[in-house]
Each structure stands twice: as C-alpha cells, then as structure tokens.
C-alpha atoms as a PDB file:
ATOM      1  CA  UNK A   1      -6.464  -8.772 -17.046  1.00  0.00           C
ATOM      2  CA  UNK A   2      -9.945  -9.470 -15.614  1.00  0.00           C
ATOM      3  CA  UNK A   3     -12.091  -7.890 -18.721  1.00  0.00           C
ATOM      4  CA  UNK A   4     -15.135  -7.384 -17.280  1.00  0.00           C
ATOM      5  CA  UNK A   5     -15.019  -5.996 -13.527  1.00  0.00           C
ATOM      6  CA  UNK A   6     -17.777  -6.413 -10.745  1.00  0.00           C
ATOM      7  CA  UNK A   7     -19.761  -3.865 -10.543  1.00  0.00           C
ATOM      8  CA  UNK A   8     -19.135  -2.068  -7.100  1.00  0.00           C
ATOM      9  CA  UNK A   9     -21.083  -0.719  -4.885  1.00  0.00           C
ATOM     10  CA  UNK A  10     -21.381   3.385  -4.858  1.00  0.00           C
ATOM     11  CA  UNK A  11     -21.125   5.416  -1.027  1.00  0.00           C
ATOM     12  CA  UNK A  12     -19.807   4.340   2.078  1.00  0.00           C
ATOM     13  CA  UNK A  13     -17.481   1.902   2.138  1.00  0.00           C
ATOM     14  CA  UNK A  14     -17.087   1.075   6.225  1.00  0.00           C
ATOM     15  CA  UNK A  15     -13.785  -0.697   7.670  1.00  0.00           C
ATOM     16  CA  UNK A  16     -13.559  -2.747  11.090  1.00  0.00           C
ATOM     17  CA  UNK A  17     -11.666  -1.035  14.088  1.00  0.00           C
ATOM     18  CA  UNK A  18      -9.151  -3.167  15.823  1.00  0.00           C
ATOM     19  CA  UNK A  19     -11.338  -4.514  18.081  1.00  0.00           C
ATOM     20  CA  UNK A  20     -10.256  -7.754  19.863  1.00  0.00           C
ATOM     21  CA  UNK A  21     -13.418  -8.738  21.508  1.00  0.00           C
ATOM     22  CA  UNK A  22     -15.482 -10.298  18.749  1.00  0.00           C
ATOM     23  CA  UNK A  23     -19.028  -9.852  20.391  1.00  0.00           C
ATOM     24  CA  UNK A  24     -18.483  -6.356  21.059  1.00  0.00           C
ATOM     25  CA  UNK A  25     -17.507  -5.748  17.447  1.00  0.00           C
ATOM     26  CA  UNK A  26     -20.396  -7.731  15.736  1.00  0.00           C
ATOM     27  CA  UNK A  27     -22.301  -5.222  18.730  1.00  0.00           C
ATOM     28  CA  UNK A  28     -20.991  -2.365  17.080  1.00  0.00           C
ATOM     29  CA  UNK A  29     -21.573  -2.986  13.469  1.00  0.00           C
ATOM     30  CA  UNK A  30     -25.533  -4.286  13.705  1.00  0.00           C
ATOM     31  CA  UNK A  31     -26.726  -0.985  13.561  1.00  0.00           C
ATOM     32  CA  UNK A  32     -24.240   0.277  10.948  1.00  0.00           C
ATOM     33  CA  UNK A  33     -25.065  -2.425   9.000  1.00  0.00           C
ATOM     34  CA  UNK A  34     -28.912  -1.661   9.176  1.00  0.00           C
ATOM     35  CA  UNK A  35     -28.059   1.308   7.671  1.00  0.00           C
ATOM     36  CA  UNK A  36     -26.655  -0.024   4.636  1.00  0.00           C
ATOM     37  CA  UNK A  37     -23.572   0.767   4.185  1.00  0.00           C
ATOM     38  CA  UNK A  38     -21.779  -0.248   0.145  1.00  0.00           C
ATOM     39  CA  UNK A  39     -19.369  -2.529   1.374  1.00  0.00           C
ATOM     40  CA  UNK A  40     -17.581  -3.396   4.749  1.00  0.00           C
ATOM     41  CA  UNK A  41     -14.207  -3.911   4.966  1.00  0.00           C
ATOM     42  CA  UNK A  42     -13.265  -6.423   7.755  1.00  0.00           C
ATOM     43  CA  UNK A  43      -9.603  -5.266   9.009  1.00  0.00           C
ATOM     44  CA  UNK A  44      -7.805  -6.200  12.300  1.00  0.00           C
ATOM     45  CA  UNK A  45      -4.231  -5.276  12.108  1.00  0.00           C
ATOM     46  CA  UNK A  46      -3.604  -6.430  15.582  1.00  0.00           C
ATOM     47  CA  UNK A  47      -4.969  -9.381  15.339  1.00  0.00           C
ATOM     48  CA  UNK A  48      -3.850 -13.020  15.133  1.00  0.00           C
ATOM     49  CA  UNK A  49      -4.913 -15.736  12.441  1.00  0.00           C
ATOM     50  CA  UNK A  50      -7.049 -17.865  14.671  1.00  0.00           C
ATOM     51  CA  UNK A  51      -9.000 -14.571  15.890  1.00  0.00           C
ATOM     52  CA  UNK A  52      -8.974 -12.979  12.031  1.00  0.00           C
ATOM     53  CA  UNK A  53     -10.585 -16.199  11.128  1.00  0.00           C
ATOM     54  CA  UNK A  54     -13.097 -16.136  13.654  1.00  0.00           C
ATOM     55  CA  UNK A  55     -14.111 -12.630  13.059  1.00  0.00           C
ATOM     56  CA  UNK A  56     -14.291 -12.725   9.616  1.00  0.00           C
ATOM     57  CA  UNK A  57     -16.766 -15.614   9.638  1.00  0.00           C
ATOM     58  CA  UNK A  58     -19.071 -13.571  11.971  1.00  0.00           C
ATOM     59  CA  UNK A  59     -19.264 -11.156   9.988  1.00  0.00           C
ATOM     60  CA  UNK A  60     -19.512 -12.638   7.377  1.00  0.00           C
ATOM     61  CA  UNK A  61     -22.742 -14.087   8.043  1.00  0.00           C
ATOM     62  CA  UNK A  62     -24.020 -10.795   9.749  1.00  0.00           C
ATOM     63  CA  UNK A  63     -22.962  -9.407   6.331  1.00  0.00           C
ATOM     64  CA  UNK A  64     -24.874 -11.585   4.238  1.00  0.00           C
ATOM     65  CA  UNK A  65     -28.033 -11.162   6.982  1.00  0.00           C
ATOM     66  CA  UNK A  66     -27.898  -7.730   5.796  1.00  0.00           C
ATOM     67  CA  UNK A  67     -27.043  -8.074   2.516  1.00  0.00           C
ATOM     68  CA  UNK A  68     -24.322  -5.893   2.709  1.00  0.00           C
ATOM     69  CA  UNK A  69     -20.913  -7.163   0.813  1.00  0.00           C
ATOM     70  CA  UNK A  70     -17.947  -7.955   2.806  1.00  0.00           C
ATOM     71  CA  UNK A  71     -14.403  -7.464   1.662  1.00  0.00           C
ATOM     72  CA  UNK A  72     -11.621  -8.853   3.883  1.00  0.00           C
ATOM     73  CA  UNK A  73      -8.516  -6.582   3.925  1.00  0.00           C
ATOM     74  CA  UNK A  74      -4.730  -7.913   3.195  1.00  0.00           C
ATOM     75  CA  UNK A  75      -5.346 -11.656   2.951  1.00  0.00           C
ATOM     76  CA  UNK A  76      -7.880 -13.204  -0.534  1.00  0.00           C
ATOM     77  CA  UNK A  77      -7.624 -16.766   0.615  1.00  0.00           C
ATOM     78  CA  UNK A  78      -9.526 -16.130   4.288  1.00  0.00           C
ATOM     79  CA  UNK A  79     -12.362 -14.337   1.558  1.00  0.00           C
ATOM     80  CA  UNK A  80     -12.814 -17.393   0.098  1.00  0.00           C
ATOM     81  CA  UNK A  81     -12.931 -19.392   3.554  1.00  0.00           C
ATOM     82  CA  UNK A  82     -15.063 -17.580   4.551  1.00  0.00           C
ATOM     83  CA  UNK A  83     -17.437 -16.901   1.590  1.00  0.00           C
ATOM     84  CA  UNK A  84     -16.947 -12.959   1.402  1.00  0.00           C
ATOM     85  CA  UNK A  85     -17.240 -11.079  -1.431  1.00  0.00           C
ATOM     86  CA  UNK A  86     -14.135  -9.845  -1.970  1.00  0.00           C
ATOM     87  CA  UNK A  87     -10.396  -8.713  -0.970  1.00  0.00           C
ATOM     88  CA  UNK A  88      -8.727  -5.632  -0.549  1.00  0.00           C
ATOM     89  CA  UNK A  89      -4.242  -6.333  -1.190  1.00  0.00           C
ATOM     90  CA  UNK A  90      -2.172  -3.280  -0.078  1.00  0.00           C
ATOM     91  CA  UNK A  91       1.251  -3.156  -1.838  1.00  0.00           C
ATOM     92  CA  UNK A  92       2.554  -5.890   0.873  1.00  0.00           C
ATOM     93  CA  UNK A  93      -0.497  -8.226   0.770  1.00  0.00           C
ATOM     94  CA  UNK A  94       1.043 -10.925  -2.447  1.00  0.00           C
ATOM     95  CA  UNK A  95       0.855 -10.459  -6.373  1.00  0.00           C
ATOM     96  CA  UNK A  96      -2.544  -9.157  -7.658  1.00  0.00           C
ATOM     97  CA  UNK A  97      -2.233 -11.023 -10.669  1.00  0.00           C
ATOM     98  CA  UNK A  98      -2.188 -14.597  -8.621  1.00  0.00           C
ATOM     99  CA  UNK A  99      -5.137 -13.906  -6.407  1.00  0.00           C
ATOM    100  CA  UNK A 100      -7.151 -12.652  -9.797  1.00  0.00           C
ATOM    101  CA  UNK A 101      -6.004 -16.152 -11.256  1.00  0.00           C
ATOM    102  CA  UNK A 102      -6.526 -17.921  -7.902  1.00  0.00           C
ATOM    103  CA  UNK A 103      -9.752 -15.918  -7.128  1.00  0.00           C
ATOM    104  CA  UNK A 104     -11.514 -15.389 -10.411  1.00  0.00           C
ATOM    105  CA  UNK A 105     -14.744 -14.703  -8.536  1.00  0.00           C
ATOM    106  CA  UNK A 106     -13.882 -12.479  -6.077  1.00  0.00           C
ATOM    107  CA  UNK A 107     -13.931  -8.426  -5.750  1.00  0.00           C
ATOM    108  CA  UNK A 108     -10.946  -7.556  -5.829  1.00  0.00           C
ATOM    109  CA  UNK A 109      -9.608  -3.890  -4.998  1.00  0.00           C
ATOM    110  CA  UNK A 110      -5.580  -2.469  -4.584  1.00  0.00           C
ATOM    111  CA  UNK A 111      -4.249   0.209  -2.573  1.00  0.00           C
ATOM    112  CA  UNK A 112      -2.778   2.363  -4.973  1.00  0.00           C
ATOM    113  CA  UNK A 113      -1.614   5.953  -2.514  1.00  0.00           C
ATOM    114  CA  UNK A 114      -0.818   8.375  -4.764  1.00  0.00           C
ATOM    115  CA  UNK A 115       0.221   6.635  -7.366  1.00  0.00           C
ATOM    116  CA  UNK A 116      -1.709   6.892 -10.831  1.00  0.00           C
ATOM    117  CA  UNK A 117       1.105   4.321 -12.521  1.00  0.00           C
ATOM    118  CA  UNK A 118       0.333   1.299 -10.045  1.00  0.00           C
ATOM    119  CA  UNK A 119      -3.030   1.883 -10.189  1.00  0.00           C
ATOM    120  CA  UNK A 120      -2.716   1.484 -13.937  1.00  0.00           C
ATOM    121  CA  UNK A 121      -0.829  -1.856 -13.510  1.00  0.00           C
ATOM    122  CA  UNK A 122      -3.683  -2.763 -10.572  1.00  0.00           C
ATOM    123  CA  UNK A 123      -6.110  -2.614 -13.207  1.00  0.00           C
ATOM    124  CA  UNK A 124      -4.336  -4.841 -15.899  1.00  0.00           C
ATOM    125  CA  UNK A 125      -3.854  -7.599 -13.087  1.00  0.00           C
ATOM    126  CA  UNK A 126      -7.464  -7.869 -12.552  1.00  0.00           C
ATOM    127  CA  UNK A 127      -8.219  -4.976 -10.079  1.00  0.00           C
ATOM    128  CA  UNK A 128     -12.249  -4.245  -9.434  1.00  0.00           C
ATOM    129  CA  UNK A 129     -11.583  -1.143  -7.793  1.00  0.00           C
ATOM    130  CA  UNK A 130      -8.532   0.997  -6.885  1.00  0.00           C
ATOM    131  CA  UNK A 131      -8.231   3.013  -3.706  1.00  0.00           C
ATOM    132  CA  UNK A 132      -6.044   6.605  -3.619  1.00  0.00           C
ATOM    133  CA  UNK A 133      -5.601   8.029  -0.256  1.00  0.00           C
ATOM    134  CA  UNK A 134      -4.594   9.441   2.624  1.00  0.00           C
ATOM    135  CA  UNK A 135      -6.084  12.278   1.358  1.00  0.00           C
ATOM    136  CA  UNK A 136      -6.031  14.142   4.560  1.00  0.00           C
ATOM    137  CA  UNK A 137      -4.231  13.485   7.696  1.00  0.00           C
ATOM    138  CA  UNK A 138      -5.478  10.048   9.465  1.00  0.00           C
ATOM    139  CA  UNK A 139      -5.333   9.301  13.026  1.00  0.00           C
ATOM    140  CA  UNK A 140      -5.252   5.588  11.524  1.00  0.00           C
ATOM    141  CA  UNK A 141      -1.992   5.729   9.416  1.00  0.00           C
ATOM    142  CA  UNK A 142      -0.294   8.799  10.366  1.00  0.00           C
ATOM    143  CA  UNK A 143       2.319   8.312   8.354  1.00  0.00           C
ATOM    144  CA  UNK A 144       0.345   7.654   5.096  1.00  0.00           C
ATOM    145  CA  UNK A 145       0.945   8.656   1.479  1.00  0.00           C
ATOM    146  CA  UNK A 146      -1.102  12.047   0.546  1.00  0.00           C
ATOM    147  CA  UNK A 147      -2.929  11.941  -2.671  1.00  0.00           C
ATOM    148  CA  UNK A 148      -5.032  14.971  -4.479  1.00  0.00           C
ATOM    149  CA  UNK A 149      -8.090  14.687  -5.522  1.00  0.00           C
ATOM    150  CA  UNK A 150      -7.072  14.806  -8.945  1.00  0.00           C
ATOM    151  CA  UNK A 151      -6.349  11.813  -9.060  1.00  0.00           C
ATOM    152  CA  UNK A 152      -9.541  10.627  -8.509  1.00  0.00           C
ATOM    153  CA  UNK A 153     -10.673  12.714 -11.848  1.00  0.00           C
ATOM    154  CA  UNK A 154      -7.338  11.045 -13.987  1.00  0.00           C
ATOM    155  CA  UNK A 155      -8.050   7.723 -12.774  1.00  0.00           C
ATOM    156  CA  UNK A 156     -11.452   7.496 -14.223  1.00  0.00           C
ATOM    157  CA  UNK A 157     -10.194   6.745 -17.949  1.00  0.00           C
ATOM    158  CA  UNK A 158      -8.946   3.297 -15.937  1.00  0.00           C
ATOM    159  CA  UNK A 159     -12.962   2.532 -15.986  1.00  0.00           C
ATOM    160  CA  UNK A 160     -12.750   0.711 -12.333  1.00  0.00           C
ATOM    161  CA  UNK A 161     -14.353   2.344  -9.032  1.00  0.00           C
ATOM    162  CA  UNK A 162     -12.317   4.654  -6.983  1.00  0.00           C
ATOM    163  CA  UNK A 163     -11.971   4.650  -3.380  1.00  0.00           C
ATOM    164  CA  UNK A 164     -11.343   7.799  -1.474  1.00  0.00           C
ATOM    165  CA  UNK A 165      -9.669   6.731   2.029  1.00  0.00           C
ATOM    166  CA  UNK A 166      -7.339   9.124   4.376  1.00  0.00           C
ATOM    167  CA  UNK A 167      -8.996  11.585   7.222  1.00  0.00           C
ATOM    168  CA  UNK A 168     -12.190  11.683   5.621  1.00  0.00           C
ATOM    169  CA  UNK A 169     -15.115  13.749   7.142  1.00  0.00           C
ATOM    170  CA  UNK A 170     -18.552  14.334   6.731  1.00  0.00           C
ATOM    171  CA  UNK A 171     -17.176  18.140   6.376  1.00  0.00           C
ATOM    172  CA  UNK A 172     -14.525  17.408   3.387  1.00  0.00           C
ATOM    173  CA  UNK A 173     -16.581  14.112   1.898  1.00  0.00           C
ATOM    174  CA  UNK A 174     -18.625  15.797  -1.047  1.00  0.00           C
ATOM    175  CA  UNK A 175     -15.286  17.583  -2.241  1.00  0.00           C
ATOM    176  CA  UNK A 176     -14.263  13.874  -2.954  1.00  0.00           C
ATOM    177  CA  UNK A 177     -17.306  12.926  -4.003  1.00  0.00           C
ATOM    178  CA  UNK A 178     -17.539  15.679  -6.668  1.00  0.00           C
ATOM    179  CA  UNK A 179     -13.719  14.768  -7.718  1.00  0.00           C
ATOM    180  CA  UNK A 180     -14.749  11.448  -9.042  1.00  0.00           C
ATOM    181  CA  UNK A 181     -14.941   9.070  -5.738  1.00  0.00           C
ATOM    182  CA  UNK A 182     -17.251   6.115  -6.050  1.00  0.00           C
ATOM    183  CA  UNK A 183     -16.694   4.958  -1.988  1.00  0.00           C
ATOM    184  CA  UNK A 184     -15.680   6.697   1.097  1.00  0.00           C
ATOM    185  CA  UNK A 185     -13.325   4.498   2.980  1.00  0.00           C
ATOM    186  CA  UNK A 186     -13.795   5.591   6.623  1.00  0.00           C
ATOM    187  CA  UNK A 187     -13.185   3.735   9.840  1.00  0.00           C
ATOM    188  CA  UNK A 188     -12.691   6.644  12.622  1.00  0.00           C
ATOM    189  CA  UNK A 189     -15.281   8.817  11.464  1.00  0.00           C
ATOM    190  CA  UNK A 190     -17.384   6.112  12.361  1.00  0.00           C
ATOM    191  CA  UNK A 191     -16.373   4.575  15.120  1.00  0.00           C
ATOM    192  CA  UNK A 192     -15.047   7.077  17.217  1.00  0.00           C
ATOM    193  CA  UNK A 193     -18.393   9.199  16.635  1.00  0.00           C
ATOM    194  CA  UNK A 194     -20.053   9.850  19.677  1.00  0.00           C
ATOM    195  CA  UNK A 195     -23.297   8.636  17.625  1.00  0.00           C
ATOM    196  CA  UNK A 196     -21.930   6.049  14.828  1.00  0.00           C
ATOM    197  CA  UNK A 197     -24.921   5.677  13.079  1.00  0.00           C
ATOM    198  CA  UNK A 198     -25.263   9.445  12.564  1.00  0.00           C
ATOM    199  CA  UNK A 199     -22.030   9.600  11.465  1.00  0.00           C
ATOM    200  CA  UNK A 200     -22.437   7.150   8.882  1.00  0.00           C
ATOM    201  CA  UNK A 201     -25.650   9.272   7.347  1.00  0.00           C
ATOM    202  CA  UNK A 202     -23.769  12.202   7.143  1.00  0.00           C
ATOM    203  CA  UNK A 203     -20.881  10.444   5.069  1.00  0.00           C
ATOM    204  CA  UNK A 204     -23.981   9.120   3.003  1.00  0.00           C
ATOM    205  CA  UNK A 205     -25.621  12.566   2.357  1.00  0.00           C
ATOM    206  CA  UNK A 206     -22.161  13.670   0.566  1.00  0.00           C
ATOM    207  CA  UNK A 207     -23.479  11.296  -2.332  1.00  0.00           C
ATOM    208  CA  UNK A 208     -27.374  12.137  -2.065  1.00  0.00           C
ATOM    209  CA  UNK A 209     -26.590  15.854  -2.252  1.00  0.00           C
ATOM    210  CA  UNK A 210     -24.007  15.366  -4.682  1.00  0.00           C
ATOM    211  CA  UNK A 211     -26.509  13.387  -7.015  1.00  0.00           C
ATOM    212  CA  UNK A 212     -29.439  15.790  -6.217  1.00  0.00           C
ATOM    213  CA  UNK A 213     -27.661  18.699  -7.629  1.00  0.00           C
ATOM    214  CA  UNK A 214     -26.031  16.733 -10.737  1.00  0.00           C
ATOM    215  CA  UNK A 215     -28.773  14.891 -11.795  1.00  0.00           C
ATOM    216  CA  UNK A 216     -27.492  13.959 -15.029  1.00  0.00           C
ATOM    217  CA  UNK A 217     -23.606  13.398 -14.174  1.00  0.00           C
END
C-alpha cells in the first residue's frame, strides 16, 4: 500500500484527443495549457508506440513549460521515459501493485467504473487517485460503465482524490463537483468546443462557484 499519497491536483483534469499529427496537437493544447488546467492526461488510443513515444515527450516538456502535471494514460513505464508525473492503468493496463513497486515516485490513478470494491483494492495497491465514470453518456466510450454520483460521496472514506469522467458538461459539472469530485476528466467538451479555451473556464467555474458558496466545506 503506498501510505502516504501525492497530493493531487483539484479541477480540470484535461485528456489528449486522438490526434495523429503531433504539431497540430501540441497547437491545440498551448492555449489550454495557459489556462492551467490540474493535470493533463496524454491518451492516443489509435496510436502506435513509436508515435505515443514521440508525443508524450512533447508534451511532456510543453507540460513542464507550463507547469502543468502530465499523466500518461494505460502504459507507467513511457511516464518514466519520459519524465511525467504520473500514470493513469484502466483495468487492462498491468497489476497496480507492480507499477506502485516499480514506480514508487509516480502519480498513480485507476479506473475504477462503477465499482466502489476495486476502487477499494486500487487504493491498497498504491492508487493516488481513483476515477468513477461514465457518468453520463460519452461520445468517447459509448459503451461505458454508468456510475452515480454517490459514489463519489462513499468513496471519500478511501481518503484518495476522485475523478469524475463520462459526458461531462459545463451544464451537469457542479452536480459532480458538489457530490465529492476532486477533477473533471473531460476530453470532448474541450476539444470539440467551437472555442476550447472557453470551454475549459466554464468546466473551471463549476469548482470556483462551488467553493464560493461553501466556503468552509
């Protein structure tokens, strides 16, 4: 069990499109970026290893330009090629426990759906955070597990962040938000805005609001 977790990050928590041309993504996410998102998730599902490589070490360093943390999705060992923070493992992405062992200095965060018991068991093999989710339909995995927001509330005894992820909106965010979620995991939202960078504010107002009205929560 990893005893004393990294502290994450609290708001948006932005994930890479499939985008195959690497200048036109590193194009896309300056701006974000300048906006400071809590962490970005660099994910490629389409991609090969030669091009994963290559775009995880540009943004890596465009990352660490803005000192925004980078967390590379399915696969800890191109994190620690490429000096990002941490590591996102999905139920299909190798043992938790051996990439906490492996890894002791890396983030680390699990994809738990809508499952309370393996995010239990994500924590006690060294989890920093645990994501629940879809939580409303996504155009990104259709076919996605749907969680409730409850779990969101149960899960904080666990004492590790909580990612919100599924068909999140600027118009259903701060119901998340005010359920217990630490990050909003959002990829279309974002980049399929006709302005991204207003998008990304109005994710980020679901926590200012949320804090201005519960200042002592």
């Amino acid at each position: 069990m990893n005893p004393s977790p990294a502290p994450t990050p609290r708001g948006v928590y932005l994930i890479t499109p499939d985008e195959p041309d690497t200048g036109r993504l590193l194009a896309q996410l300056q701006p974000l970026l300048a906006e400071s998102p809590a962490l970005l998730q660099y994910r490629n599902k389409a991609a090969g290893e030669s091009l994963r490589r290559e775009q995880a070490g540009v943004l890596a360093r465009a990352c660490s330009d803005a000192g925004v943390p980078l967390v590379v999705n399915d696969d800890w060992r191109l994190a620690l090629a490429v000096g990002a923070r941490g590591a996102h493992l999905g139920e299909n992405d190798g043992d938790l426990a051996a990439a906490r062992q492996a890894a002791p200095g890396l983030w680390l965060g699990a994809s738990c759906y809508d499952d309370i018991g393996r995010a239990r068991r994500a924590v006690a093999a060294g989890a920093d955070y645990i994501a629940f989710g879809a939580f409303f339909p996504s155009t990104t995995k259709p076919g996605a597990r749907r969680a409730q927001p409850r779990l969101l509330a149960e899960s904080a005894a666990l004492g590790r962040s909580r990612v919100a992820i599924g068909g999140i909106t600027p118009e259903n965010a701060s119901g998340l938000v005010a359920a217990g979620a630490d990050l909003l995991a959002v990829i279309a939202g974002v980049f399929d805005a006709p302005d991204p960078v207003a998008a990304l504010r109005a994710y980020q107002r679901a926590f200012t609001e949320h804090d201005n009205e519960n200042p002592d929560a």
